[in-house]
Protein backbone atom coordinates (compact mmCIF):
# COMPACT_ATOMS: atom_id res chain seq x y z
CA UNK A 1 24.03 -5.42 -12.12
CA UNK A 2 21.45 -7.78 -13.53
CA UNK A 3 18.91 -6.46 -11.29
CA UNK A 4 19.09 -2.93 -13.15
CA UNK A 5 17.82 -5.21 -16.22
CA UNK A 6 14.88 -6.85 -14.51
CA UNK A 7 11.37 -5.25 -15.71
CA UNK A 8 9.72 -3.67 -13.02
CA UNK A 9 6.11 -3.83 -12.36
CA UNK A 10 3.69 -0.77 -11.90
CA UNK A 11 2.10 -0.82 -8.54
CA UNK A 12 -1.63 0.83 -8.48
CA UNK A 13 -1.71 0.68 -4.60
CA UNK A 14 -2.33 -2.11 -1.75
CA UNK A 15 -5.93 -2.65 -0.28
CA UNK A 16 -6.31 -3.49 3.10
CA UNK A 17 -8.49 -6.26 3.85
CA UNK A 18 -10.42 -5.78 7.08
CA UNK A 19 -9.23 -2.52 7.88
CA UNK A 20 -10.26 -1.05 11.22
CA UNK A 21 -11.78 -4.63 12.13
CA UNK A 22 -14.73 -4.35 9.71
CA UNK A 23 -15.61 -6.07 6.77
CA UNK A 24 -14.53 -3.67 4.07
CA UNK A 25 -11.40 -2.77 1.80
CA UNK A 26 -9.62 -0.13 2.09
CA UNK A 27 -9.49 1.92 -0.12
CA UNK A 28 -12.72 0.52 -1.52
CA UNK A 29 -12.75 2.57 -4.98
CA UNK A 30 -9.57 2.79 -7.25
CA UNK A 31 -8.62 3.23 -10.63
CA UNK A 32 -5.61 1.63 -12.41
CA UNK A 33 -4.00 1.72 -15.82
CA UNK A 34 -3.55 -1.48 -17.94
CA UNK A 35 0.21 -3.13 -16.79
CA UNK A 36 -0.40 -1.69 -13.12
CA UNK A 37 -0.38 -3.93 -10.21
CA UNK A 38 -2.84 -4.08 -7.20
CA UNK A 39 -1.50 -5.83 -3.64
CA UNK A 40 -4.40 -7.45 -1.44
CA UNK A 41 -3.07 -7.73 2.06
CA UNK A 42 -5.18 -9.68 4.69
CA UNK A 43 -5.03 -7.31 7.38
CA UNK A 44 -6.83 -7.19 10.94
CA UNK A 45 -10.52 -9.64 10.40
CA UNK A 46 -9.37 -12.93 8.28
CA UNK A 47 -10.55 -14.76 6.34
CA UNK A 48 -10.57 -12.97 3.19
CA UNK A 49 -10.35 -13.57 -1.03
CA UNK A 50 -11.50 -11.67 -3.93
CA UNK A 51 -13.51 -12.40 -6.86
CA UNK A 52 -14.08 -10.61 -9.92
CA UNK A 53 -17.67 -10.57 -11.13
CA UNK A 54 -16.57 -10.15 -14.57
CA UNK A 55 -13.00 -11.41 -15.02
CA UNK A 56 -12.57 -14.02 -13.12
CA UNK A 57 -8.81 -14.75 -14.22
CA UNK A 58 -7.80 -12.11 -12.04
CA UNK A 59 -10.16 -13.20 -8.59
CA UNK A 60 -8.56 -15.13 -6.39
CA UNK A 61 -10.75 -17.70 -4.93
CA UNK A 62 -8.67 -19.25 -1.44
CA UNK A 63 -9.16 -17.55 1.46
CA UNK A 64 -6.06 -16.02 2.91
CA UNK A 65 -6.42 -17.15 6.92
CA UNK A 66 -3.18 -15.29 8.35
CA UNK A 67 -2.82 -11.35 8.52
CA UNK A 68 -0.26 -10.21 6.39
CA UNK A 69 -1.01 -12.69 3.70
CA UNK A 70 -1.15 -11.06 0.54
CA UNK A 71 -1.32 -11.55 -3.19
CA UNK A 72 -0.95 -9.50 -6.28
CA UNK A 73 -3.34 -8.59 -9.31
CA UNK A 74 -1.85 -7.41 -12.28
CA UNK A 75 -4.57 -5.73 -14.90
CA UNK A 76 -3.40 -6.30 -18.57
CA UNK A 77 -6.56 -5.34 -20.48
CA UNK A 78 -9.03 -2.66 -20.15
């Protein structure tokens, strides 16, 4: 029952990291809402991270080595 109780986060959508082999994300444009949260999955072509030009609380500066590794960015401000 406590898990009914539990706040629940937003989810935006997951980018792929290295989809298809390449160097790119996928999807490599999206738009989010303040509270909603973004998953970055290492996928096929490791190593990966991601930095913010401009907010740099939410990069996330290690690189992720194994596929499947993932991490999640939550936006709070516009």
């Amino acid at each position: 029952m406590a898990v009914m109780f539990m706040p629940r986060m937003a989810y935006a959508a997951e980018i792929q990291m290295g989809s298809g082999g390449m160097l790119v994300f996928e999807p490599c444009e999206l738009t989010v809402d303040v509270g909603e949260t973004v998953t970055f999955i290492n996928n096929e072509l490791p190593p990966h991270n991601v930095m913010f030009a401009d907010y740099q609380e939410l990069s996330h500066g290690d690189l992720m080595f194994s596929a499947g590794e993932s991490f999640d960015v939550t936006f709070e401000k516009v």
